[in-house]
N, C-alpha and C. Protein backbone atom coordinates (compact mmCIF):
# COMPACT_ATOMS: atom_id res chain seq x y z
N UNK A 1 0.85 -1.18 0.00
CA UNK A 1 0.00 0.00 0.00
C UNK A 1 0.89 1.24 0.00
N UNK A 2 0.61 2.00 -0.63
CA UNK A 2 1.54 3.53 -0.97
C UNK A 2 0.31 4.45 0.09
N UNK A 3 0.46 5.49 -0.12
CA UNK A 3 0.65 6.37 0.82
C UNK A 3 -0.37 7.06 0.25
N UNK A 4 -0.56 7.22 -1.22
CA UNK A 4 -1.87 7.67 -1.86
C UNK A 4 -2.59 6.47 -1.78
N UNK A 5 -2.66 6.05 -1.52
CA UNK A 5 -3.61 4.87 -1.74
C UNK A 5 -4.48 4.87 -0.27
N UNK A 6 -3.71 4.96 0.71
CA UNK A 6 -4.54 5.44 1.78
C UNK A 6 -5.62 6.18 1.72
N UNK A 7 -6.74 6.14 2.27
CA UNK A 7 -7.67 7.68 3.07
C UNK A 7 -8.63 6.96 3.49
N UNK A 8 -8.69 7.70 4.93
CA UNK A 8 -8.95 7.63 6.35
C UNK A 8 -10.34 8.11 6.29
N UNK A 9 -11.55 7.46 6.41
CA UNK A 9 -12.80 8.47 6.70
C UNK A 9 -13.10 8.99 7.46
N UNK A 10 -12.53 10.20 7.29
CA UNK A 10 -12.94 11.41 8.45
C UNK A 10 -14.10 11.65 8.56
N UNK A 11 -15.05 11.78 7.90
CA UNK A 11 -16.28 12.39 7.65
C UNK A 11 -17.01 11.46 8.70
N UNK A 12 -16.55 10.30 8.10
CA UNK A 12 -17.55 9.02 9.19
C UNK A 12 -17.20 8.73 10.42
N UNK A 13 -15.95 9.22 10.96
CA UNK A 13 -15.36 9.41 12.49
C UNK A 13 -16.12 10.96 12.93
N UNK A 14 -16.51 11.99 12.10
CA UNK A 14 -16.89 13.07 12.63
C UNK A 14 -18.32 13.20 12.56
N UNK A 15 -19.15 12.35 11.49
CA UNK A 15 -20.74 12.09 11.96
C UNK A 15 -20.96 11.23 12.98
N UNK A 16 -19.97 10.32 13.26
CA UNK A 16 -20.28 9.29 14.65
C UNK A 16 -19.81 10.16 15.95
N UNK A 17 -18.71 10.57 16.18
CA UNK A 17 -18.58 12.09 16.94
C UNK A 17 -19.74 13.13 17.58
N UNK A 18 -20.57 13.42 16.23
CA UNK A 18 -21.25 14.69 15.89
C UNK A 18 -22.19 13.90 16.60
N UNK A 19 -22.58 12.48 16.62
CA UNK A 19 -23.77 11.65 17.13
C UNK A 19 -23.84 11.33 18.37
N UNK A 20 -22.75 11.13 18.96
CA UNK A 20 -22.23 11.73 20.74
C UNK A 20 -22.79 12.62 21.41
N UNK A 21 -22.29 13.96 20.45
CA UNK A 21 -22.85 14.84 20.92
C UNK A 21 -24.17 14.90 20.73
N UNK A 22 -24.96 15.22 19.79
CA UNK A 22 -26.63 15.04 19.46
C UNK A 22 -27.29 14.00 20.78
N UNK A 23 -26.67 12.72 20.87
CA UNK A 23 -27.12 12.37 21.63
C UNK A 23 -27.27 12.95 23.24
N UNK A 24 -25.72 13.40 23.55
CA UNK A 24 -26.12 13.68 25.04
C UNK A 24 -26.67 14.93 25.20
N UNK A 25 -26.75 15.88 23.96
CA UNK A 25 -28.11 16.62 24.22
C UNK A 25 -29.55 16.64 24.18
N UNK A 26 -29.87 15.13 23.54
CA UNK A 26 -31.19 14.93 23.75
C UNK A 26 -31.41 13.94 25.37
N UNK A 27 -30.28 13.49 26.05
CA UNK A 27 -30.32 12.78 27.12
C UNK A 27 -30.06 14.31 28.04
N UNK A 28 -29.93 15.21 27.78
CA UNK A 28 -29.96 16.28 28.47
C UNK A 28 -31.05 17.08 28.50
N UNK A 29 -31.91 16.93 27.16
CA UNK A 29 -32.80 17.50 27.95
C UNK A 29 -34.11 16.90 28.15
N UNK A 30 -33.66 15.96 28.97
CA UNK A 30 -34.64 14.77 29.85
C UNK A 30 -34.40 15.08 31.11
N UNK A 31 -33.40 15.63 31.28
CA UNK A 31 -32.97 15.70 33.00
C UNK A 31 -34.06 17.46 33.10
N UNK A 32 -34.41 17.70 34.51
CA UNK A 32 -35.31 18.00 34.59
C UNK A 32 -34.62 19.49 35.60
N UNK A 33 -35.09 20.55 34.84
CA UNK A 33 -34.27 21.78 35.48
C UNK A 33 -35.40 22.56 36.18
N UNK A 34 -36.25 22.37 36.56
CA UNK A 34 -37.35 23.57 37.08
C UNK A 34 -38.27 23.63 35.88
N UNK A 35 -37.97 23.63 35.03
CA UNK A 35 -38.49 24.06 33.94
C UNK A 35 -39.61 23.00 32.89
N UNK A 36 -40.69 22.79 32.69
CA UNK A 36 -41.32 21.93 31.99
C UNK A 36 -41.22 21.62 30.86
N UNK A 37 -40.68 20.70 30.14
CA UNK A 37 -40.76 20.30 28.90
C UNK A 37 -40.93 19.52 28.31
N UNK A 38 -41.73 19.00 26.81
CA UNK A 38 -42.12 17.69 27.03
C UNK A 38 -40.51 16.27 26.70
N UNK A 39 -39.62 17.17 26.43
CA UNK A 39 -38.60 15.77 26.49
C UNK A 39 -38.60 15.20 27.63
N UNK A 40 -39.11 15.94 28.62
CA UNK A 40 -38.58 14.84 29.71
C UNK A 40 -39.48 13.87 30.13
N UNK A 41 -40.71 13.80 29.30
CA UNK A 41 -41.34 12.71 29.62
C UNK A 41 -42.06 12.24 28.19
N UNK A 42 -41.51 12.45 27.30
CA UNK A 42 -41.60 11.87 25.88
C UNK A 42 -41.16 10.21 25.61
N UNK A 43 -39.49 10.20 26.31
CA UNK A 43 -39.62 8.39 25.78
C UNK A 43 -39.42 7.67 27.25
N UNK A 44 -40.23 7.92 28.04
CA UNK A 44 -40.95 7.61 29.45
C UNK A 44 -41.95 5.62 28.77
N UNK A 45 -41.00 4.81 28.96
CA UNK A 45 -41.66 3.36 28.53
C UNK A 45 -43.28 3.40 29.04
N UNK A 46 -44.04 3.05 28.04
CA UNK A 46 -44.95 2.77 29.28
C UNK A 46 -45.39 1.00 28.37
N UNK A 47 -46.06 0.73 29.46
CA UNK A 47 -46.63 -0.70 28.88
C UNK A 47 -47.71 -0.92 28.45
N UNK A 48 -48.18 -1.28 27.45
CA UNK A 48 -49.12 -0.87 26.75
C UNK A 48 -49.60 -1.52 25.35
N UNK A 49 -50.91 -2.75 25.56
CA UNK A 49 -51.15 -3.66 24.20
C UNK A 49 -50.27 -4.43 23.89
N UNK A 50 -49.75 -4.51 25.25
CA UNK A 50 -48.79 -6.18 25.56
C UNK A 50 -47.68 -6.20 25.08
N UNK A 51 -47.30 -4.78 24.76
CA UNK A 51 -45.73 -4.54 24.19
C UNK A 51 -45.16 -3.01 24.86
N UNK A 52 -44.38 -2.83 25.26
CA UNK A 52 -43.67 -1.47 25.77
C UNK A 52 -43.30 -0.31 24.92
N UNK A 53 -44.23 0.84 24.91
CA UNK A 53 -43.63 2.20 24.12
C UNK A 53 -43.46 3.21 24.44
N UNK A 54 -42.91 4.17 24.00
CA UNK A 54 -42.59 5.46 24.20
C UNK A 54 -44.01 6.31 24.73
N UNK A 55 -43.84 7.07 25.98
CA UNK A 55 -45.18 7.50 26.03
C UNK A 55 -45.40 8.87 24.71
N UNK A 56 -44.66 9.41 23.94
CA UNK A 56 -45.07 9.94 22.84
C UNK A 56 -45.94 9.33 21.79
N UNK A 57 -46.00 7.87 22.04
CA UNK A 57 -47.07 6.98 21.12
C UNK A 57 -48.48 6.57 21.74
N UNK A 58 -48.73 6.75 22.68
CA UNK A 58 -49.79 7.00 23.30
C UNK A 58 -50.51 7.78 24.09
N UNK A 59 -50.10 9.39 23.88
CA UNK A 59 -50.58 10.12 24.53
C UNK A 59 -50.17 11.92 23.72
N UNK A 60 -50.91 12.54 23.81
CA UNK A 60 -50.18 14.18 23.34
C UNK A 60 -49.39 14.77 24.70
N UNK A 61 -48.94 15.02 24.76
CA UNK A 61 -47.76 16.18 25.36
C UNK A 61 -48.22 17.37 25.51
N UNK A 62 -48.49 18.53 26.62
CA UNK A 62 -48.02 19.68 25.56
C UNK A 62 -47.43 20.25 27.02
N UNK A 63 -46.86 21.67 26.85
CA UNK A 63 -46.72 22.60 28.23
C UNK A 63 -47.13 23.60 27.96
N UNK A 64 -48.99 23.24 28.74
CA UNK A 64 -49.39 25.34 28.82
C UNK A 64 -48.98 26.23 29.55
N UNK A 65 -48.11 25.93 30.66
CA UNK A 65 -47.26 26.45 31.54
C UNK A 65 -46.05 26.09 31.93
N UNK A 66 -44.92 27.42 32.22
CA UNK A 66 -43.65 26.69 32.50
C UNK A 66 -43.00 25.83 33.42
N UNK A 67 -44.50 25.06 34.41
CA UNK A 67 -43.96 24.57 35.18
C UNK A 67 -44.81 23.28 35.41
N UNK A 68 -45.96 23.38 34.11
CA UNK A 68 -47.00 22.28 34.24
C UNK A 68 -47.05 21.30 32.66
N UNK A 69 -47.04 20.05 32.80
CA UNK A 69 -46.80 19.11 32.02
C UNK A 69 -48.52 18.80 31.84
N UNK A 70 -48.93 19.10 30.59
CA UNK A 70 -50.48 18.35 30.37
C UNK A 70 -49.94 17.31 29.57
N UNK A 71 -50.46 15.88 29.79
CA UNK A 71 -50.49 14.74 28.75
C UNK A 71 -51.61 14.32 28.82
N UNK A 72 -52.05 13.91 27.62
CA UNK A 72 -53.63 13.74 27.29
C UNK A 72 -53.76 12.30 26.49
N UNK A 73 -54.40 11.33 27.96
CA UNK A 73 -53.76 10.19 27.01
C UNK A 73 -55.12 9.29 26.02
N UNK A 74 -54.49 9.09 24.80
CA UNK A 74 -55.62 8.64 23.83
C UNK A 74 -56.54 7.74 24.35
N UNK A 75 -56.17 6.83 24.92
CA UNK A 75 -57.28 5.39 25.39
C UNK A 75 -56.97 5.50 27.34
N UNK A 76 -58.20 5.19 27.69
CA UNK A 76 -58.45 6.01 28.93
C UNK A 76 -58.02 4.49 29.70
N UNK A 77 -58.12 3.64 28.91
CA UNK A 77 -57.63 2.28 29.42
C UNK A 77 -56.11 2.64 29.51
N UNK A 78 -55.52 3.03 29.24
CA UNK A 78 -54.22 3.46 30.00
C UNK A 78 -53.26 4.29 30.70
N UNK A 79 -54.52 5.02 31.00
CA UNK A 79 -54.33 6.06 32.38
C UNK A 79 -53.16 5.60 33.31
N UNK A 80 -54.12 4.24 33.69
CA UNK A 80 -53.15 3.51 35.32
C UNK A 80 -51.81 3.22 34.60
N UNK A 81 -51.84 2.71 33.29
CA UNK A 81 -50.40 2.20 33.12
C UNK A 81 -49.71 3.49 32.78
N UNK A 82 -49.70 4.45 32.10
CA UNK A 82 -49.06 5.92 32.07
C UNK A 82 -48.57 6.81 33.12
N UNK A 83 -50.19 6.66 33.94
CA UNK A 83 -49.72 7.24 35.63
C UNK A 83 -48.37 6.09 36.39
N UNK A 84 -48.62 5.04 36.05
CA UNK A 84 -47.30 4.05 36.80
C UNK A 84 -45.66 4.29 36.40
N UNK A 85 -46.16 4.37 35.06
CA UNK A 85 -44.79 4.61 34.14
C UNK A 85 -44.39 5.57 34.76
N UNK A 86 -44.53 7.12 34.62
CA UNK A 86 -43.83 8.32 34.92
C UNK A 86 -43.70 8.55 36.51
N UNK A 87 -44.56 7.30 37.61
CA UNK A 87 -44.20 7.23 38.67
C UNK A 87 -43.09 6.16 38.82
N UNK A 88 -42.49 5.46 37.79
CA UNK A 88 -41.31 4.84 38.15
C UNK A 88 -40.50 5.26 37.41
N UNK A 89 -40.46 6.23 36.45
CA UNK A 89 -39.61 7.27 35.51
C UNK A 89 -38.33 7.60 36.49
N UNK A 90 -38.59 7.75 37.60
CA UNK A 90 -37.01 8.80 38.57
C UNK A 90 -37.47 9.91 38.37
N UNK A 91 -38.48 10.55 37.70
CA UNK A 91 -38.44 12.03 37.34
C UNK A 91 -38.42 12.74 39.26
N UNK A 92 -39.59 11.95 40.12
CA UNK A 92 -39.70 12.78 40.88
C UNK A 92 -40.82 13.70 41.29
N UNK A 93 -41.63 13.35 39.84
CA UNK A 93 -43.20 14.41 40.07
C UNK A 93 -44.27 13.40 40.20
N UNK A 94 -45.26 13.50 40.85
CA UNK A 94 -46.15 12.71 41.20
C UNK A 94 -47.29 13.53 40.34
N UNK A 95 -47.62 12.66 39.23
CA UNK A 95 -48.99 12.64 37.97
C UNK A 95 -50.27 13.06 38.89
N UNK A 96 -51.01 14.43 38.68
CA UNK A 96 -52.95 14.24 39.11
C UNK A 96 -53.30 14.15 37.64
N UNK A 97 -54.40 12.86 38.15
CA UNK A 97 -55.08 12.47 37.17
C UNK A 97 -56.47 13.51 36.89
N UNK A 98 -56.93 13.86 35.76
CA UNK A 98 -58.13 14.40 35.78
C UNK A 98 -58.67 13.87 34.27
N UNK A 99 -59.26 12.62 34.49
CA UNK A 99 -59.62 12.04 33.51
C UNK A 99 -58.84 11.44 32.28
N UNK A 100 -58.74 12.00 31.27
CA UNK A 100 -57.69 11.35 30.25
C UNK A 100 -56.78 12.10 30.35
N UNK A 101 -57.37 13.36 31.13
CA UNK A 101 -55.57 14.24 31.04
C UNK A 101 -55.04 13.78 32.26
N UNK A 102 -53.64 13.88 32.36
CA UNK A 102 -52.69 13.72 33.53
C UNK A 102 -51.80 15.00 33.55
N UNK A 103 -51.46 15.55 34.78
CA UNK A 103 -51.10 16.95 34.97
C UNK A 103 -49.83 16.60 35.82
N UNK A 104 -48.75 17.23 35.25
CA UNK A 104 -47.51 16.91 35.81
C UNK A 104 -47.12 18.26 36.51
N UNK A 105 -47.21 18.36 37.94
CA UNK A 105 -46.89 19.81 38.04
C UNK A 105 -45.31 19.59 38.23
N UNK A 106 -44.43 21.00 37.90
CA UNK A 106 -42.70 20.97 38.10
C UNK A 106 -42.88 21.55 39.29
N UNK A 107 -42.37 20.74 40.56
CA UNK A 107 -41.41 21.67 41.57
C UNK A 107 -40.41 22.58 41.20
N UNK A 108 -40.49 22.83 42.18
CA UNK A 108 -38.81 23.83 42.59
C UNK A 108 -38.12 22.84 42.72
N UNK A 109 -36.83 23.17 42.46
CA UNK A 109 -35.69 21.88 42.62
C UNK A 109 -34.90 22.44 44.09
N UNK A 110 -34.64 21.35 45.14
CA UNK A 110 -33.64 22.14 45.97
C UNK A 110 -32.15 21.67 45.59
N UNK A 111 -31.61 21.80 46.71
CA UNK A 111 -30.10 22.37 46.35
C UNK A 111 -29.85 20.73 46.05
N UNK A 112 -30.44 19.54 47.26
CA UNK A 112 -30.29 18.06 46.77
C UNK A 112 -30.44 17.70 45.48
N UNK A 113 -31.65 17.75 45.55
CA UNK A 113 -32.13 17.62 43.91
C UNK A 113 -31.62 17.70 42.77
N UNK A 114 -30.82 19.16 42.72
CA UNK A 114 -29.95 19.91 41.73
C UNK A 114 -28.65 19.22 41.86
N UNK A 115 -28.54 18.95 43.10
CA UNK A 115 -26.61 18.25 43.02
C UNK A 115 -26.65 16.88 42.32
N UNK A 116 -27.85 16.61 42.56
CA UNK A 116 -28.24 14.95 41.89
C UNK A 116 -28.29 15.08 40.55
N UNK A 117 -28.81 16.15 40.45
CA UNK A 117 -29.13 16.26 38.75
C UNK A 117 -27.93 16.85 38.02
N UNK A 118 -26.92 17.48 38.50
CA UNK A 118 -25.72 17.76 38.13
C UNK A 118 -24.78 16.63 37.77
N UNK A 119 -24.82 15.33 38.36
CA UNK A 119 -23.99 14.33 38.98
C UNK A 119 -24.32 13.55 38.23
N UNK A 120 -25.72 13.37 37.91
CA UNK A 120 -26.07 12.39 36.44
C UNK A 120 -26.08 13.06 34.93
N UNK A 121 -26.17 14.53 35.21
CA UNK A 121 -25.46 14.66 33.97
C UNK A 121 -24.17 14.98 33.09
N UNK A 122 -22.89 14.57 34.25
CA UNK A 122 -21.73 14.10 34.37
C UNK A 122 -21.59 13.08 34.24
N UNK A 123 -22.37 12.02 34.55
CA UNK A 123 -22.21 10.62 33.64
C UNK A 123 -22.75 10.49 32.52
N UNK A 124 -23.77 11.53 32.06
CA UNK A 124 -23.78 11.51 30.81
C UNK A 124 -22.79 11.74 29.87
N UNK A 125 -21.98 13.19 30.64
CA UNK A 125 -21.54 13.39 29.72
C UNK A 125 -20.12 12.76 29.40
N UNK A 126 -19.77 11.89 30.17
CA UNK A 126 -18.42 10.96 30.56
C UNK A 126 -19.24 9.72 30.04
N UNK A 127 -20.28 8.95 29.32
CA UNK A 127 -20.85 8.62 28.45
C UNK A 127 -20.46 9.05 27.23
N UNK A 128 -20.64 9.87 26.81
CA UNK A 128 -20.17 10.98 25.72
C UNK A 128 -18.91 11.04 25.25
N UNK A 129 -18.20 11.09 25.90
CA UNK A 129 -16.88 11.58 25.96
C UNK A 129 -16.41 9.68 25.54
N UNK A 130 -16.61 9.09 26.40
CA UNK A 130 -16.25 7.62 26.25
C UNK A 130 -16.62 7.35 24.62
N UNK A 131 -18.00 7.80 24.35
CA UNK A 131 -18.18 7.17 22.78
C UNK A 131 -17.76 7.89 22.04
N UNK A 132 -16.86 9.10 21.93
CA UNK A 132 -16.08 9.73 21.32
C UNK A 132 -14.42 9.24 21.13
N UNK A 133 -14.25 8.80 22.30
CA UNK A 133 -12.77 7.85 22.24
C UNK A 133 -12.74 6.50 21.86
N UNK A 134 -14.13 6.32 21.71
CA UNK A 134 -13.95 4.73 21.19
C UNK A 134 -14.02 5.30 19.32
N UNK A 135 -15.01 5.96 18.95
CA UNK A 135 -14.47 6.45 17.56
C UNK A 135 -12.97 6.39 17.29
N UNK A 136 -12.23 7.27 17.88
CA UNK A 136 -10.70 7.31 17.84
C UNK A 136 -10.16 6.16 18.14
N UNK A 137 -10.33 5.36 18.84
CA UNK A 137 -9.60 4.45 18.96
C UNK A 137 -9.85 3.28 17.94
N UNK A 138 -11.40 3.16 17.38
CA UNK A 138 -11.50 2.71 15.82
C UNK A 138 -10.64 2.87 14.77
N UNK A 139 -10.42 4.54 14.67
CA UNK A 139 -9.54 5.10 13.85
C UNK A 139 -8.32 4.74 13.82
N UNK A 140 -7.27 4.53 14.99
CA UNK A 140 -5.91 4.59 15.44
C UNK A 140 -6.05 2.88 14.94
N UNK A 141 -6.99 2.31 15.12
CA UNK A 141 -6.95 0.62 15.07
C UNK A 141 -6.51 0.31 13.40
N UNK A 142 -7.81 1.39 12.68
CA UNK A 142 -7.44 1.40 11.22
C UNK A 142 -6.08 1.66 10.59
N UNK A 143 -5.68 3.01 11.66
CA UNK A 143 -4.38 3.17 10.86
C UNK A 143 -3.22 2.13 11.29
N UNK A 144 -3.30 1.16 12.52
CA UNK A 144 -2.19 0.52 12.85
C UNK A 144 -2.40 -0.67 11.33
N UNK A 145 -3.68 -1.02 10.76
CA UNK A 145 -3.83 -1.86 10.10
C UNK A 145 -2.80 -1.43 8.72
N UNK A 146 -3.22 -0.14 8.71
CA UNK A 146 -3.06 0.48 7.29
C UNK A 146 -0.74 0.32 7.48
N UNK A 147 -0.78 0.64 8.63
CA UNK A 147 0.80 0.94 8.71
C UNK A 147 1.41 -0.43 8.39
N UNK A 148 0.47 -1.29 8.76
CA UNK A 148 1.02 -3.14 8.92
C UNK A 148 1.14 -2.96 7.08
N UNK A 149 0.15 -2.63 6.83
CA UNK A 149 0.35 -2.99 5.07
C UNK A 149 1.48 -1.89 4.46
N UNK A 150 2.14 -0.90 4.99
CA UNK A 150 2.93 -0.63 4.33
C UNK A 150 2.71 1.02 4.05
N UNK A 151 1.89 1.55 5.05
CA UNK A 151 1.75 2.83 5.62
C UNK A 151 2.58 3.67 5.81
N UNK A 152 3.47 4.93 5.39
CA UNK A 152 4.89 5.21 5.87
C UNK A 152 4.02 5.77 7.36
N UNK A 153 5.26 5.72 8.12
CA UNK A 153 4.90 6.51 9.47
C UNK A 153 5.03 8.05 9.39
N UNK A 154 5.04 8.85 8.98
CA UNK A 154 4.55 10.18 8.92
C UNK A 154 3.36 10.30 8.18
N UNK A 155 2.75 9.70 7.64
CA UNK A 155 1.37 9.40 7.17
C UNK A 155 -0.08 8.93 8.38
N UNK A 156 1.11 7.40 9.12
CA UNK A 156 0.52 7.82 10.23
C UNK A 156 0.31 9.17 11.66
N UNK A 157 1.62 9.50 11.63
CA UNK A 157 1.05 10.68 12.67
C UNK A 157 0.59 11.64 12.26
N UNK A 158 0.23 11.82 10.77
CA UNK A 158 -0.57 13.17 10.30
C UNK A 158 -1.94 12.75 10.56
N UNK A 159 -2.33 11.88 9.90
CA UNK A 159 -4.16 10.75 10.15
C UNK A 159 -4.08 11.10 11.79
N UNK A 160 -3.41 10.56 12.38
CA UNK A 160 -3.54 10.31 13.79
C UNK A 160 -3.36 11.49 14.54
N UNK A 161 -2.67 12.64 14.16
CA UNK A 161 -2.99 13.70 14.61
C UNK A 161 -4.37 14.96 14.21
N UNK A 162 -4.56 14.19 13.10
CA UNK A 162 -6.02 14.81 12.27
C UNK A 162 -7.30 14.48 13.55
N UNK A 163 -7.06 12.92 13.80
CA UNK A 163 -7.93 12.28 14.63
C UNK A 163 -7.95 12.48 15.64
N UNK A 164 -6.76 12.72 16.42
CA UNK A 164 -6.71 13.25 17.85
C UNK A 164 -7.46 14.74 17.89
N UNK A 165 -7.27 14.84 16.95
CA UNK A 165 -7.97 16.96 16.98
C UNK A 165 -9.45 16.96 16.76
N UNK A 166 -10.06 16.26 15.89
CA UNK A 166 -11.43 15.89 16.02
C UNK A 166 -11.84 15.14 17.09
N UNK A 167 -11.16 14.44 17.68
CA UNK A 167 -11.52 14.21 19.00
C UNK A 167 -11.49 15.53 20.18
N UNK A 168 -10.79 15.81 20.43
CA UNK A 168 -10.43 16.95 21.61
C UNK A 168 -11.40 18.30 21.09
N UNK A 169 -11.81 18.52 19.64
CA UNK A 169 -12.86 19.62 19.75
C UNK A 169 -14.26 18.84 19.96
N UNK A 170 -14.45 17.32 20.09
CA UNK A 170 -15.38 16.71 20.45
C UNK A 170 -15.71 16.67 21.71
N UNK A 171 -14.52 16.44 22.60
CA UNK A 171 -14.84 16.88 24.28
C UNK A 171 -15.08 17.51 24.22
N UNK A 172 -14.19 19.02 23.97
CA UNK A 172 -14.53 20.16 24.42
C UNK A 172 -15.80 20.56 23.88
N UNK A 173 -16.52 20.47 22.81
CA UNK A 173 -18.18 20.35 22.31
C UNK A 173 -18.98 19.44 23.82
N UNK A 174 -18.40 18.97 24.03
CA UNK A 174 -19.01 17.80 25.51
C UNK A 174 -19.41 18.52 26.64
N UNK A 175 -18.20 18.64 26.88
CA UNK A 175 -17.52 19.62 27.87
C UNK A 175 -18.46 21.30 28.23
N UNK A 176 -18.21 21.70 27.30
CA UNK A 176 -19.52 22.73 26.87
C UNK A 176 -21.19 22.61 27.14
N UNK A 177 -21.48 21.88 26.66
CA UNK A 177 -22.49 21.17 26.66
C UNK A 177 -23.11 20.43 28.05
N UNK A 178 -21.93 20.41 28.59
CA UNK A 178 -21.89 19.93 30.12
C UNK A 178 -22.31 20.88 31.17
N UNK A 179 -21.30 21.83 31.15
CA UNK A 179 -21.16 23.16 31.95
C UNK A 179 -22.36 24.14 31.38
N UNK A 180 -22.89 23.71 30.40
CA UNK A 180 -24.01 24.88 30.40
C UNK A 180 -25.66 24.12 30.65
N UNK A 181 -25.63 22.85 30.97
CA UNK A 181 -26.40 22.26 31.20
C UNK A 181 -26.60 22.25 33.05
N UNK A 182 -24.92 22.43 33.68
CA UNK A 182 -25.14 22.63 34.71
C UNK A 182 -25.40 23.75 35.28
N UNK A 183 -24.98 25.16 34.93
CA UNK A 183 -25.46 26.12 34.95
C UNK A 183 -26.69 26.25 35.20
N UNK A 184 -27.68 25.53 33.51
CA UNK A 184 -29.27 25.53 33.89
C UNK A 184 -29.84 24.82 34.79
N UNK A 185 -29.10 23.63 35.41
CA UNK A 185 -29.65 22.78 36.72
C UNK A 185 -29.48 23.75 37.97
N UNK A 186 -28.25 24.64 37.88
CA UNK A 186 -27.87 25.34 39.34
C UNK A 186 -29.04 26.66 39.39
N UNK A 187 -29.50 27.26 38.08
CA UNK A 187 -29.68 28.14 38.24
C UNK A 187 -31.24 28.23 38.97
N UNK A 188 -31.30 29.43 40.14
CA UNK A 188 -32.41 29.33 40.94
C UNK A 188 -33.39 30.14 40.49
């Protein structure tokens, strides 16, 4: 193998990257800041016609207020299993039922609450960060392959320094993403 003959897919190390991130911002905003929204109780399992789904498939969502969750669920036969679900969710809010609607009111978060919710979304984001280094370390695997066939080694540390740098603006995208998520958990 020559040296042109090489190339490294960057593009596909930086959409799997880019998918890290996407992800731990939609696992971010499930965690629950004071604030009502329907991600955080959108893919809430519930059980339902003898198979388990997303409560977005059996029920509307909406927030008429910033601190109140209306879900309005289609078949009234699954009130109890909806009300159960989001009471074993972890969220923390206890569902009033008023017929097919269910009313999620948001507390105030205290300072516990908030340190908890800070602390899991540090394992998110060290989640994140982990499936960003396993990309790279895909990569580094490819190029040890590519070097076995005849790779010069300054070919490798250019790839491998390409890769290390799309990694490290991938934390720091993490990282970011982290600290401003905790911000919105701290903020009173």
């Amino acid at each position: 193998m020559t040296d042109d003959d090489f190339e490294l897919d960057t593009e596909d190390f930086q959409r799997r990257m880019t998918g890290a991130v996407n992800a731990l911002r939609k696992e971010f905003s499930t965690l629950r800041t004071g604030r009502a929204s329907s991600a955080m109780v959108e893919s809430i399992p519930v059980e339902a016609y003898g198979s388990v789904m997303p409560l977005s498939q059996c029920a509307s969502i909406n927030v008429p207020e910033p601190r109140l969750i209306s879900i309005n669920v289609w078949d009234k036969n699954l009130i109890v299993a909806v009300t159960k679900a989001i009471q074993e969710s972890g969220l923390g809010i206890q569902p009033v039922g008023e017929g097919t609607v269910i009313r999620l009111p948001i507390p105030e978060l205290n300072e516990e609450r908030r340190t908890e919710l800070s602390k899991t979304a540090a394992r998110q984001a060290e989640d994140a960060r982990i499936a960003a280094r396993n990309v790279r370390r895909d990569g580094m695997d490819q190029l040890r392959r590519a070097k076995a066939e005849g790779l010069s080694e300054d070919e490798v540390k250019l790839w491998s320094d390409d890769l290390q740098e799309l990694t490290d603006r991938t934390i720091a995208e993490i990282d970011d993403a982290l600290e401003n998520k905790r911000a919105e958990i701290m903020a009173i």
